[in-house]
Protein backbone atom coordinates (compact mmCIF):
# COMPACT_ATOMS: atom_id res chain seq x y z
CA UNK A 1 112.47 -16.13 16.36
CA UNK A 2 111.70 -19.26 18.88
CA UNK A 3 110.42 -22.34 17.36
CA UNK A 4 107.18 -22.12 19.45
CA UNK A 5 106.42 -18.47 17.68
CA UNK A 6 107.97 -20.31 14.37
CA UNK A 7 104.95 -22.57 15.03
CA UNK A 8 102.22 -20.08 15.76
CA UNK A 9 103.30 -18.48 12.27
CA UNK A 10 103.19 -21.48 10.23
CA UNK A 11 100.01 -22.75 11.83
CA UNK A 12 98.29 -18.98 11.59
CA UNK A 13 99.39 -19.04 7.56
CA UNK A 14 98.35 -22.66 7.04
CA UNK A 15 94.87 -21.85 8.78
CA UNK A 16 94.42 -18.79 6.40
CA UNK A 17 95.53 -20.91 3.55
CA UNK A 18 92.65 -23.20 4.53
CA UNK A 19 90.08 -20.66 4.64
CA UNK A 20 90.73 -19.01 1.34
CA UNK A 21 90.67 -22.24 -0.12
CA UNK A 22 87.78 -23.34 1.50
CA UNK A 23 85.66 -19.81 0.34
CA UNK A 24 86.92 -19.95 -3.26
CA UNK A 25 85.74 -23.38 -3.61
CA UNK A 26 82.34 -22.59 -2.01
CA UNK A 27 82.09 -19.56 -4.04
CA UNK A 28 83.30 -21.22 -7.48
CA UNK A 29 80.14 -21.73 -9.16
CA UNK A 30 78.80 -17.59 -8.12
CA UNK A 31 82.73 -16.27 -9.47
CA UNK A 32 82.16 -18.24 -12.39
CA UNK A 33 78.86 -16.57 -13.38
CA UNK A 34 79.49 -13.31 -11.90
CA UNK A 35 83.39 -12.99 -13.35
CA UNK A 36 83.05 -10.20 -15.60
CA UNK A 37 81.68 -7.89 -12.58
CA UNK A 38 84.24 -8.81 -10.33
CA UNK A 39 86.92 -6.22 -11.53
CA UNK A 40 87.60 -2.59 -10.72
CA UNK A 41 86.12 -2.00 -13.71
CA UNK A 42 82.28 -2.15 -12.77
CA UNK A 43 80.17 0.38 -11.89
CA UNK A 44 76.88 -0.67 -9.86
CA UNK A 45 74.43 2.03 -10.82
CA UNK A 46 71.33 3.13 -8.25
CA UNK A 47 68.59 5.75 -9.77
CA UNK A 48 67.08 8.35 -6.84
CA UNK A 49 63.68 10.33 -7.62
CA UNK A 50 64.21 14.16 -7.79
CA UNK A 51 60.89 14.84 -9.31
CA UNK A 52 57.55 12.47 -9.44
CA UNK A 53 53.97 13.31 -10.84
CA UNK A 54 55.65 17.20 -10.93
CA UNK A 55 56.08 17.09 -7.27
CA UNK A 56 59.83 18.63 -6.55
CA UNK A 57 61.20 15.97 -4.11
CA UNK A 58 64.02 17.73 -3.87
CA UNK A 59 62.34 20.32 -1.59
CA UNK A 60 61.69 17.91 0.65
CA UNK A 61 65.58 16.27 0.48
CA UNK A 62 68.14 18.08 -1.71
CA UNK A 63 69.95 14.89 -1.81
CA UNK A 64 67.56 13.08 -3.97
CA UNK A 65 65.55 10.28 -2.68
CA UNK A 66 65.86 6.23 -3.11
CA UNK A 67 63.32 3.75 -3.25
CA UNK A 68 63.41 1.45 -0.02
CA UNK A 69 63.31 -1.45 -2.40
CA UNK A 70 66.14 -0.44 -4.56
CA UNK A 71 68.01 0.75 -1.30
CA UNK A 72 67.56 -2.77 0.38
CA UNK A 73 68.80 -4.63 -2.67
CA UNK A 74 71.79 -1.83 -3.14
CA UNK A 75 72.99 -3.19 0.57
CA UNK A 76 72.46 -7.03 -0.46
CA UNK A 77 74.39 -6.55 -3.65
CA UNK A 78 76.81 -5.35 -2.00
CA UNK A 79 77.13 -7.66 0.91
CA UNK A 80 77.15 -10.27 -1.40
CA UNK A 81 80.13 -8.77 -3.54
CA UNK A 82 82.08 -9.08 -0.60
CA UNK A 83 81.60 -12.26 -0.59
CA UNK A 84 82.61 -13.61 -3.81
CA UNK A 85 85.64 -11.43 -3.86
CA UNK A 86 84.09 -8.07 -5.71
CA UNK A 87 83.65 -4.81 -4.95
CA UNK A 88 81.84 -2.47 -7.47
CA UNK A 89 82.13 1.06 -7.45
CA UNK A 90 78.36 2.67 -6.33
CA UNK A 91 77.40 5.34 -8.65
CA UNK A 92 74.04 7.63 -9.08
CA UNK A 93 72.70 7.41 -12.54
CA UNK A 94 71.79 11.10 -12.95
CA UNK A 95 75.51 11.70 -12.18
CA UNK A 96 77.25 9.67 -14.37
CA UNK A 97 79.36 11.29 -17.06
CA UNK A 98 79.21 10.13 -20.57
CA UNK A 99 82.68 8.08 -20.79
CA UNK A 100 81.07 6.29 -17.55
CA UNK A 101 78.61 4.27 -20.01
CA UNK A 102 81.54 2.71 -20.83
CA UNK A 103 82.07 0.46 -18.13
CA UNK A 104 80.68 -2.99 -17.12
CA UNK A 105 77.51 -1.65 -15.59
CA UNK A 106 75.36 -3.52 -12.98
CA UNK A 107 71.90 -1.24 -13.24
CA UNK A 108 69.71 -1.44 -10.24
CA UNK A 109 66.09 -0.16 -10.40
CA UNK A 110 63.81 0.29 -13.36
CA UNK A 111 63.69 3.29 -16.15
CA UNK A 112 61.35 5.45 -14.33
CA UNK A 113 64.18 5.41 -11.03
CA UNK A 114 67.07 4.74 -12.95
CA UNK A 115 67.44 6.69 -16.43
CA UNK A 116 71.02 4.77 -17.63
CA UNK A 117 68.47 1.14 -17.14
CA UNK A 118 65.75 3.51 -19.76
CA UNK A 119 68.88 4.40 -21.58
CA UNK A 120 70.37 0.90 -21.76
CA UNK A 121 67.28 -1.13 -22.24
CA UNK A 122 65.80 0.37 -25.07
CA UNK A 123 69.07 -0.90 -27.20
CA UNK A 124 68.85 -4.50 -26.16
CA UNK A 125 66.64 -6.65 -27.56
CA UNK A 126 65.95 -8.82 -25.15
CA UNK A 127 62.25 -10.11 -25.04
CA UNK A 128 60.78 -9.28 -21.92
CA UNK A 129 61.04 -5.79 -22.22
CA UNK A 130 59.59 -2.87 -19.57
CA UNK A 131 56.09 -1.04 -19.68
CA UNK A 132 55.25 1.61 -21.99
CA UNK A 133 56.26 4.74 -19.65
CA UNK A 134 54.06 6.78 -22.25
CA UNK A 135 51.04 5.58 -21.01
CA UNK A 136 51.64 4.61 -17.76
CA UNK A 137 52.38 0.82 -17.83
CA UNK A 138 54.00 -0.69 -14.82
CA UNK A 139 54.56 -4.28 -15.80
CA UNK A 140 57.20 -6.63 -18.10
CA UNK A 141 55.99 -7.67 -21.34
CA UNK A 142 57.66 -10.62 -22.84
CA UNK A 143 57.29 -10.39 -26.57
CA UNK A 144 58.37 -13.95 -27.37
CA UNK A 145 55.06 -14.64 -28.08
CA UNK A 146 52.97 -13.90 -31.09
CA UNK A 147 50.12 -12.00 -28.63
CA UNK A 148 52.52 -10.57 -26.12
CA UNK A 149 52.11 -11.18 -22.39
CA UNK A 150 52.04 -8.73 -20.04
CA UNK A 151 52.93 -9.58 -16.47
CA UNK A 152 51.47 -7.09 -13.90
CA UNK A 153 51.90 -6.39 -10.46
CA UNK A 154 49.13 -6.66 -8.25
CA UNK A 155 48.29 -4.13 -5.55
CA UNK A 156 48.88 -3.93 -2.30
CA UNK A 157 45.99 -4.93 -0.21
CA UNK A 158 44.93 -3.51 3.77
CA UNK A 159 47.24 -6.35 4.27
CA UNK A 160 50.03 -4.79 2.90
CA UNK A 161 49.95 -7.77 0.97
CA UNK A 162 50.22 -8.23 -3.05
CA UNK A 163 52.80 -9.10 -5.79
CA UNK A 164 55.23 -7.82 -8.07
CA UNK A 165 57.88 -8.65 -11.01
CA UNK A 166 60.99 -8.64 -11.08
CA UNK A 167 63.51 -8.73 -14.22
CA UNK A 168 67.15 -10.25 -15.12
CA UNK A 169 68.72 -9.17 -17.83
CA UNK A 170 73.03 -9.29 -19.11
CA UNK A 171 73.81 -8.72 -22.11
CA UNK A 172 77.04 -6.98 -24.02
CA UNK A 173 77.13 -2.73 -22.94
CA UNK A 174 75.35 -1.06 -25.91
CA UNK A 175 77.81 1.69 -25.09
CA UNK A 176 81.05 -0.61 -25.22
CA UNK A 177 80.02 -4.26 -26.47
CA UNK A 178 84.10 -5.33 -25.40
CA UNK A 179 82.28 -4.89 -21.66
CA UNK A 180 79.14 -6.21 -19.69
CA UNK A 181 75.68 -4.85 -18.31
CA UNK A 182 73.70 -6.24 -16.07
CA UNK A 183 69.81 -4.70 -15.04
CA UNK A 184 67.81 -6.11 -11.97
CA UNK A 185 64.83 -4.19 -11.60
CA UNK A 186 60.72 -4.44 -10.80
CA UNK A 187 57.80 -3.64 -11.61
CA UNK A 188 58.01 -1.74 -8.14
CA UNK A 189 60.81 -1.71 -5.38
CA UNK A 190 59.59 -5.29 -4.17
CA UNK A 191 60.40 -6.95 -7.96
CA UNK A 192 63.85 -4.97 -7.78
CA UNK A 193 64.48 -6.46 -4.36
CA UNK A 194 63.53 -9.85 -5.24
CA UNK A 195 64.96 -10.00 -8.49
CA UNK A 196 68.36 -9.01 -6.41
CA UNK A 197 67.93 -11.73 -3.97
CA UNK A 198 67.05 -14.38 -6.89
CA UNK A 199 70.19 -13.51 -8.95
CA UNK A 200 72.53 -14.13 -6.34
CA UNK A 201 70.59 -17.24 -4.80
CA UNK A 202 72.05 -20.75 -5.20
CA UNK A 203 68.64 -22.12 -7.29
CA UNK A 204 69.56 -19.31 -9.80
CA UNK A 205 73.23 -20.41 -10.13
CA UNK A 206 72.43 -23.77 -10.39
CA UNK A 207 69.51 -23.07 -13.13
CA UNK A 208 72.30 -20.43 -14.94
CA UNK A 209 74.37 -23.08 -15.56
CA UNK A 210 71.90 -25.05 -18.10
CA UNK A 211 72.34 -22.09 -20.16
CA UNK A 212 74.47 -21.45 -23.58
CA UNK A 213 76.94 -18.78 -23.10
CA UNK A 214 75.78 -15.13 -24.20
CA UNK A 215 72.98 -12.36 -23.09
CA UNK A 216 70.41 -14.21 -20.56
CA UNK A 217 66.97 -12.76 -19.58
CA UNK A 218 64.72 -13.73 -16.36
CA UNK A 219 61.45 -13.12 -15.00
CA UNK A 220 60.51 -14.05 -11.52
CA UNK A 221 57.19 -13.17 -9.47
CA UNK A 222 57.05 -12.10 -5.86
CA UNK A 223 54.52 -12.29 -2.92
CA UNK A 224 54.65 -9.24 -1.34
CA UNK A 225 54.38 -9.63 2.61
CA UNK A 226 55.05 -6.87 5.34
CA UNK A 227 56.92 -4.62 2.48
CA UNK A 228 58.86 -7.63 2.24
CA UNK A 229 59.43 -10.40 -1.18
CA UNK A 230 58.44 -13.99 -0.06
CA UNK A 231 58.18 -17.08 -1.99
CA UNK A 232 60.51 -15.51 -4.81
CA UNK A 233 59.52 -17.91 -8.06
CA UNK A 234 61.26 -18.08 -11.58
CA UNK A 235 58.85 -17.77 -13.81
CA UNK A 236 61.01 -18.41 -17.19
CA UNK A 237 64.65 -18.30 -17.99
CA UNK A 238 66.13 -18.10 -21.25
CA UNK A 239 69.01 -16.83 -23.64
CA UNK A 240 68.05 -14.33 -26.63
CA UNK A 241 69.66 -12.89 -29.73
CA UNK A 242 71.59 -10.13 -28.88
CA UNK A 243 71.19 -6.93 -31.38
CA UNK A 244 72.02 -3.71 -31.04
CA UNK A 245 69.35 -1.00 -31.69
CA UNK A 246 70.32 2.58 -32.51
């Protein structure tokens, strides 16, 4: 080997040395939140409609079909996992197999999309907790208060304008409390989206950080724009008990 390609080497594994450094340190404060969902271990789980209001969607695509919402934060989440040095394995929640629930889980999409985030949140008590599916409710409730408050979307307008919620919650895996779960979802596709984009945001690290170690919960509101979230605001951000419910 010459000393000029001696050089080159030394200069090409110095400059790599450099970058890595440089990413880690700019990523610290995101790997230090998001460390227990940077192994192989994690499973990021998407729901897909097959059936809504007893319409068969799958006779229209056999494959299932995702919300655009859910879909757009799906491709965030992972863009940004390649960022901090992760790289979750994608699964569909009406595929998963039992011993799956096992895993550290990252649930995208609400309980009417995604049935593991129906299974999973109904045995965390966490205090903003999802709308009664029995009767129809699309909205968070946060029952931290002696008269719960329910925070509802508003409709879209001619505009295409409106808003929407969007919900934050990690906690121990009801299924294996040695692991991790994570749910981002919304009141509709927008709050999922936003609530993706808020969570990995540097105002949401920097806010995480205030907080004692254990499960966290967050609520942040949306204006909805041209199907898009803008102005993305925290609306309260908090640690709760954590108890498992049968």
């Amino acid at each position: 080997m010459t000393k000029d390609a001696a050089k080159f080497l030394i200069g090409a594994a110095a400059g790599c040395t450099l970058k890595v450094t440089r990413d880690r340190w700019r990523t610290r404060r995101a790997r230090a939140f998001w460390h227990p969902f940077l192994s192989d271990d994690v499973r990021l789980v998407i729901g897909r409609f097959g059936q809504v209001r007893h319409f068969d969607l799958l006779k229209f695509e056999r494959s299932g079909v995702l919300g655009v919402g859910d879909a757009i934060a799906l491709a965030e989440l992972q863009r940004y996992f390649s960022q901090i040095g992760g790289s979750p394995q994608l699964a569909y929640a009406d595929r998963l197999e039992g011993d799956a629930l096992k895993h550290t889980m990252i649930l995208l999409g609400g309980p009417d999309a995604n049935s593991v985030t129906r299974r999973t949140a109904k045995r965390i008590t966490s205090m903003l907790r999802f709308g009664s599916a029995e009767v129809n409710e699309i909205a968070i409730r946060d029952t931290s208060e002696a008269s719960p408050r329910l925070y509802v979307p508003s409709p879209l307008d001619q505009d295409n304008a409106g808003t929407d919620y969007g919900l934050i919650l990690r906690a121990p895996n009801p299924f294996a409390p040695d692991k991790e779960i994570m749910i981002i979802a919304g009141s509709f596709g927008h709050g999922t989206w936003a609530a993706a984009r808020h969570v990995t945001s540097i105002e949401f690290l920097a806010k995480s950080a205030s907080l004692q170690p254990g499960p966290m919960e967050c609520l942040v509101e949306t204006d909805v724009e041209l199907d898009t979230p803008q102005s993305i605001r925290q609306v309260l951000l908090r640690n709760f008990v954590q108890k498992i419910e049968a």
